[in-house]
C-alpha atoms as a PDB file:
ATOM      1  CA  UNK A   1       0.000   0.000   0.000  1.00  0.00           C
ATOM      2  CA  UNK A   2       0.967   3.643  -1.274  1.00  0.00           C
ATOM      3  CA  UNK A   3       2.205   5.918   1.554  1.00  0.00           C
ATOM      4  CA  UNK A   4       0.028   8.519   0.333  1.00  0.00           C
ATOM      5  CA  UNK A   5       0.941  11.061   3.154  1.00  0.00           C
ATOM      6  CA  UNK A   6       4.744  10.564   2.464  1.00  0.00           C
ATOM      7  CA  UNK A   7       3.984  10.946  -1.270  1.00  0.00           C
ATOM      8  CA  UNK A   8       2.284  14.799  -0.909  1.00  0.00           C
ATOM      9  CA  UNK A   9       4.739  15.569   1.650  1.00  0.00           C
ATOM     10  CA  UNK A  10       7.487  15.008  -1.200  1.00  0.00           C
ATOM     11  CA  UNK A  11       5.154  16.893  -3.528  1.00  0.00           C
ATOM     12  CA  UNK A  12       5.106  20.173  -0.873  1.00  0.00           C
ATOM     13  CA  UNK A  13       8.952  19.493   0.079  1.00  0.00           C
ATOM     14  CA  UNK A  14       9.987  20.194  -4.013  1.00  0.00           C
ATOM     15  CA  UNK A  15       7.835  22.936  -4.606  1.00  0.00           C
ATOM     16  CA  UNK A  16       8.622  24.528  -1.461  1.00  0.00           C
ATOM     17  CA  UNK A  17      11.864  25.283  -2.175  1.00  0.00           C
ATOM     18  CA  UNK A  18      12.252  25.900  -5.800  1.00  0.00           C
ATOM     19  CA  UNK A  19      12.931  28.717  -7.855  1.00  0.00           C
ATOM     20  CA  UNK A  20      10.478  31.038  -8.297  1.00  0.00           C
ATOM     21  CA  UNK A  21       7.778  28.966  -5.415  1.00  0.00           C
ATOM     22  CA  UNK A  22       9.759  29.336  -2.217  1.00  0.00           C
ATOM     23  CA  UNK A  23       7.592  29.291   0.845  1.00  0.00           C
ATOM     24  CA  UNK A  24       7.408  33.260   2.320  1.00  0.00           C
ATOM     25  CA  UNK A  25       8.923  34.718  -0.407  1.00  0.00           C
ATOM     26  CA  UNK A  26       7.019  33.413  -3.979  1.00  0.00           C
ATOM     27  CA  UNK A  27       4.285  31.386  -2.359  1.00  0.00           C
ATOM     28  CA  UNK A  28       2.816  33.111   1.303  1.00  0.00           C
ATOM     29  CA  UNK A  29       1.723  29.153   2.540  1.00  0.00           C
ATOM     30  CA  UNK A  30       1.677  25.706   1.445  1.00  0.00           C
ATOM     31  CA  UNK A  31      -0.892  23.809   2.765  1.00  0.00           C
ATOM     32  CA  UNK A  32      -1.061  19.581   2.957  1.00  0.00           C
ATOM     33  CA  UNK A  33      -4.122  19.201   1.723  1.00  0.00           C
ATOM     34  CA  UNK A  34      -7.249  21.624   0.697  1.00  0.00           C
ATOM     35  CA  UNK A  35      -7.668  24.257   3.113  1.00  0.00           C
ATOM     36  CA  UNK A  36     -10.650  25.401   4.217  1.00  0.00           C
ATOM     37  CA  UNK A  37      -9.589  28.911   4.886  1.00  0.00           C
ATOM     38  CA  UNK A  38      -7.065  30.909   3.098  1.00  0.00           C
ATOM     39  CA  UNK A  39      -5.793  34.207   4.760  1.00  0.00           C
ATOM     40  CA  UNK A  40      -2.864  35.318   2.252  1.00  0.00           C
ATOM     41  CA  UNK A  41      -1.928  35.081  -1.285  1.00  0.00           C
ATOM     42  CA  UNK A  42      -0.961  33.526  -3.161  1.00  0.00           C
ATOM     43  CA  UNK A  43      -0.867  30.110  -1.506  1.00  0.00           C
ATOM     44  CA  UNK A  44      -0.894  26.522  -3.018  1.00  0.00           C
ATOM     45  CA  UNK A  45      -1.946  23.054  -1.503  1.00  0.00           C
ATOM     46  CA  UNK A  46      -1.242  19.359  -3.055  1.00  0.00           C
ATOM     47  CA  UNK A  47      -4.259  16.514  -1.652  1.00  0.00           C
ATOM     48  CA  UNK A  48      -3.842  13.294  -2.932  1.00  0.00           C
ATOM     49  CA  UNK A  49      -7.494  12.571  -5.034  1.00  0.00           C
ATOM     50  CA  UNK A  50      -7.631   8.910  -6.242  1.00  0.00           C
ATOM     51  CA  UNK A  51      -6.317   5.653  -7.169  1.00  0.00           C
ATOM     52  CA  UNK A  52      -6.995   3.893  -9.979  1.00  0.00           C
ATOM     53  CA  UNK A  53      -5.598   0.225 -11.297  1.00  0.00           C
ATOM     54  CA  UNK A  54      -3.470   0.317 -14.450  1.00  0.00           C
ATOM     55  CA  UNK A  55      -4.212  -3.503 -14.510  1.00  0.00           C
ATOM     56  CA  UNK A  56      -0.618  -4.221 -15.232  1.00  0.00           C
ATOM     57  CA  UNK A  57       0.705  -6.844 -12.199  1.00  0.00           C
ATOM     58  CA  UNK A  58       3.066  -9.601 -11.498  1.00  0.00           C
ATOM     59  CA  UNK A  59       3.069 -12.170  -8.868  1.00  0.00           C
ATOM     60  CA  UNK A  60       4.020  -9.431  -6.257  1.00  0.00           C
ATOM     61  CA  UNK A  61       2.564  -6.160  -6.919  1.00  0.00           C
ATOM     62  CA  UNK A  62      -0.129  -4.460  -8.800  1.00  0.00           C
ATOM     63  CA  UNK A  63       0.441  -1.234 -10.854  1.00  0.00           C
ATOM     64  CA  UNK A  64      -1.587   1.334  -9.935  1.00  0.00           C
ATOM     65  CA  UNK A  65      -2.299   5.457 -11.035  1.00  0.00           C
ATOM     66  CA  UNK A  66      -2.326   7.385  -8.196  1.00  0.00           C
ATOM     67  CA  UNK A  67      -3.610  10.879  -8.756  1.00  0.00           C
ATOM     68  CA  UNK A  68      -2.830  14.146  -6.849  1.00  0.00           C
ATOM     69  CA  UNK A  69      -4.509  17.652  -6.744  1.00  0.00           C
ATOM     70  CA  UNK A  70      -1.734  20.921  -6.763  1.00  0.00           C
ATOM     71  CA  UNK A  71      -4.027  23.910  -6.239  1.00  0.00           C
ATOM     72  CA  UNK A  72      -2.405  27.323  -6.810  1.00  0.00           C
ATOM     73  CA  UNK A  73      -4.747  30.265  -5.543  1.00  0.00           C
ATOM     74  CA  UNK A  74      -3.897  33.928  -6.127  1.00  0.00           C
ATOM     75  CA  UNK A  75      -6.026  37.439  -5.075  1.00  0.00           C
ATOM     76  CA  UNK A  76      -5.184  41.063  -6.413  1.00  0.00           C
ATOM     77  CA  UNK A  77      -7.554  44.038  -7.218  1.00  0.00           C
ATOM     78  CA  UNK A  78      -6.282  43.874 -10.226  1.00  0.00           C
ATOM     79  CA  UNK A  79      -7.933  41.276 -12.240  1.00  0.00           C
ATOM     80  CA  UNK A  80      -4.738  40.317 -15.043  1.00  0.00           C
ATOM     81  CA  UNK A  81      -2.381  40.503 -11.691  1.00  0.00           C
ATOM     82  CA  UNK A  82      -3.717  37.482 -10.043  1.00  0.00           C
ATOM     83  CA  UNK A  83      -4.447  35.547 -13.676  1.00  0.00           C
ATOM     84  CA  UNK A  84      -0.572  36.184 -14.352  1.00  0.00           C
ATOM     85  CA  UNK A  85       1.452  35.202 -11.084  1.00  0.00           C
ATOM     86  CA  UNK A  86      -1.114  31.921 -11.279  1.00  0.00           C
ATOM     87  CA  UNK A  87       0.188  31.076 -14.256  1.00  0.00           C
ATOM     88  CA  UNK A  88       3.819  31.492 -13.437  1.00  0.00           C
ATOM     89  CA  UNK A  89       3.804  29.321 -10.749  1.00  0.00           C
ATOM     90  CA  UNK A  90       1.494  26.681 -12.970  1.00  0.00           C
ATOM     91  CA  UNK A  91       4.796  26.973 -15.519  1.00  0.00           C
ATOM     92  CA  UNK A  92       6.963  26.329 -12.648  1.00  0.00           C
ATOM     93  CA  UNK A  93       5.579  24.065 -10.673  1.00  0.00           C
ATOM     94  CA  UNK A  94       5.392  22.374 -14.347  1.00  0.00           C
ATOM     95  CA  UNK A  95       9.268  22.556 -14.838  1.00  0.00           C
ATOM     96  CA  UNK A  96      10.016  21.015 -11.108  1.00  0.00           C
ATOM     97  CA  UNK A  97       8.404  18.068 -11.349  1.00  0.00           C
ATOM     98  CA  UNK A  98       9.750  17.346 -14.884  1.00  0.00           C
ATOM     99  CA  UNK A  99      13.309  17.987 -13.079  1.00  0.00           C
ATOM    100  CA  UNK A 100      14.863  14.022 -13.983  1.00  0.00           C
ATOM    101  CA  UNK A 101      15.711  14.056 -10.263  1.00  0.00           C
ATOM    102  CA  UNK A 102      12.093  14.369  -9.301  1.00  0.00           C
ATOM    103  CA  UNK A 103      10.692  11.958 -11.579  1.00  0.00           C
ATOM    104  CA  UNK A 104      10.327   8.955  -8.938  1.00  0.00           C
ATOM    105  CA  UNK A 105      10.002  11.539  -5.611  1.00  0.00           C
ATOM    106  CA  UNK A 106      13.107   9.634  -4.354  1.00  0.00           C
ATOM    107  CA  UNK A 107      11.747   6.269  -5.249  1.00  0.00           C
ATOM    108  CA  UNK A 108       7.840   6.879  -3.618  1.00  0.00           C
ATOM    109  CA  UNK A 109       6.925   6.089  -7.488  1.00  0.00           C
ATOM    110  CA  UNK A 110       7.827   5.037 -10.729  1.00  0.00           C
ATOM    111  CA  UNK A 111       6.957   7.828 -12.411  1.00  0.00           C
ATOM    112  CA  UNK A 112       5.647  11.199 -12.955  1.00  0.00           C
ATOM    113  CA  UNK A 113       4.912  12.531 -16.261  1.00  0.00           C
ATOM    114  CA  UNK A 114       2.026  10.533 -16.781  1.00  0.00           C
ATOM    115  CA  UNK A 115      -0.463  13.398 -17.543  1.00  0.00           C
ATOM    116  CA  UNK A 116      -1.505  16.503 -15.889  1.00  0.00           C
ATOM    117  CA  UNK A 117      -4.933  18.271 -16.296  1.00  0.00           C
ATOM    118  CA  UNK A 118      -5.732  21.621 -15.308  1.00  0.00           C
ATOM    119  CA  UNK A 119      -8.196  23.827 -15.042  1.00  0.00           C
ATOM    120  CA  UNK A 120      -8.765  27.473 -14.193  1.00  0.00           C
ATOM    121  CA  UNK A 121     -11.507  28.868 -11.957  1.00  0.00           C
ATOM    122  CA  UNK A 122     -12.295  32.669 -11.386  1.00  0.00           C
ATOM    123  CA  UNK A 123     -14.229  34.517  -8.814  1.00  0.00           C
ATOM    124  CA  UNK A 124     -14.674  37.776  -7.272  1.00  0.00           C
ATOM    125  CA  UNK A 125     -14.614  38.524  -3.365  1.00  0.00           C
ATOM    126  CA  UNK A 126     -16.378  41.777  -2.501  1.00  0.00           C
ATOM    127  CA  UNK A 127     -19.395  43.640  -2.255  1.00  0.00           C
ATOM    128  CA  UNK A 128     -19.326  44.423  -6.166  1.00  0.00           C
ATOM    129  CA  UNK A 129     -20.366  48.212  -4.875  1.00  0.00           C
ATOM    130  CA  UNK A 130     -16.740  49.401  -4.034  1.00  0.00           C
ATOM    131  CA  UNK A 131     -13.382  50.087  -5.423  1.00  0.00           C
ATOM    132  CA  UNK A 132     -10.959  46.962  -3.215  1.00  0.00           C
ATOM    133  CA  UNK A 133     -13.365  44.270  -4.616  1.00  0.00           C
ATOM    134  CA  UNK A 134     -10.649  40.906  -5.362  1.00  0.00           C
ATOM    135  CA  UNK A 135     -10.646  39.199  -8.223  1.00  0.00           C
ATOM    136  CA  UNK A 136      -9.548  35.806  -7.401  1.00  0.00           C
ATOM    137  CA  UNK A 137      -7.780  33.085  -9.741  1.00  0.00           C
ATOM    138  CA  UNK A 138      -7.247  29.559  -9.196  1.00  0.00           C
ATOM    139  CA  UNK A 139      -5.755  26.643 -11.075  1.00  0.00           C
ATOM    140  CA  UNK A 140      -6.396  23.237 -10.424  1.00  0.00           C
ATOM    141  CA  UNK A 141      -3.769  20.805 -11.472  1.00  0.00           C
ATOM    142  CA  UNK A 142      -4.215  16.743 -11.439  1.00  0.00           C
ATOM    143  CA  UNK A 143      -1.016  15.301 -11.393  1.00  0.00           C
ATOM    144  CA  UNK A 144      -0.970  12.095 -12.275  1.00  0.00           C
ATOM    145  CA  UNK A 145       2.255   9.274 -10.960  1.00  0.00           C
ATOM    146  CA  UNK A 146       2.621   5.588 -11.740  1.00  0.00           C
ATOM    147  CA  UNK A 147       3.697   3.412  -8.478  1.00  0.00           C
ATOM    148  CA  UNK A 148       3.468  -0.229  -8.227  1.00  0.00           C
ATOM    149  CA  UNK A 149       2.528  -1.911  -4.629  1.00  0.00           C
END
């Protein structure tokens, strides 16, 4: 059985410190899992979602697709502001995980670039009768790994 705690932790250790997402400077908070409050932006979270048989096994072990959610949530007053710095970090968080030395998370799977989805929501926070309304964006990445157990 998947340590599926160990395998987000990985996740949150490698974005935490890479270029361009370091926790307090790029990124105000990581979070293990979905919040269900957010008090600064921008902040991202990684939740592990599903798994899913591959139906490829052996005598020993059963190959499975496990599938993890990266959220990356971003608020500014100004509308293209938020929209941009989300994508950034979608780009980079992109680019770290296709590092080679992150393909297997230090052996926790076999591999990473299976396939990632994404999708971008928007909303507003505010009354909608005053200038300081937020427009908020966030992206919604399903990253998809390989691991046999």
């Amino acid at each position: 059985m998947a340590d599926y705690q160990s395998i987000v932790q990985k996740i949150v250790d490698k974005l935490k410190t890479a270029t361009g997402l370091v926790e307090g400077t790029d990124v105000n908070k990581y979070y293990f899992g979905a919040p269900a409050r957010i008090l600064a932006y921008p902040a991202i979270y990684i939740q592990f979602v599903r798994r899913e048989p591959t139906g490829i096994a052996d005598t020993a072990k059963y190959g499975y697709i496990l599938t993890f959610e990266i959220g990356i949530i971003d608020r500014h007053v100004d509308e293209d502001v938020a929209e941009k710095n989300v994508y950034d970090k979608i780009n980079l968080i992109d680019t770290e995980l296709d590092k080679p030395a992150n393909l297997s998370l230090d052996g926790l799977v076999e591999e990473t670039r299976l396939s990632r989805s994404l999708e971008i929501i928007h909303a507003i926070e505010g009354s909608g009768k005053k200038s300081g309304d937020y427009a908020i964006t966030y992206a919604r990445m399903l990253h998809r790994v390989l691991r046999y157990e």
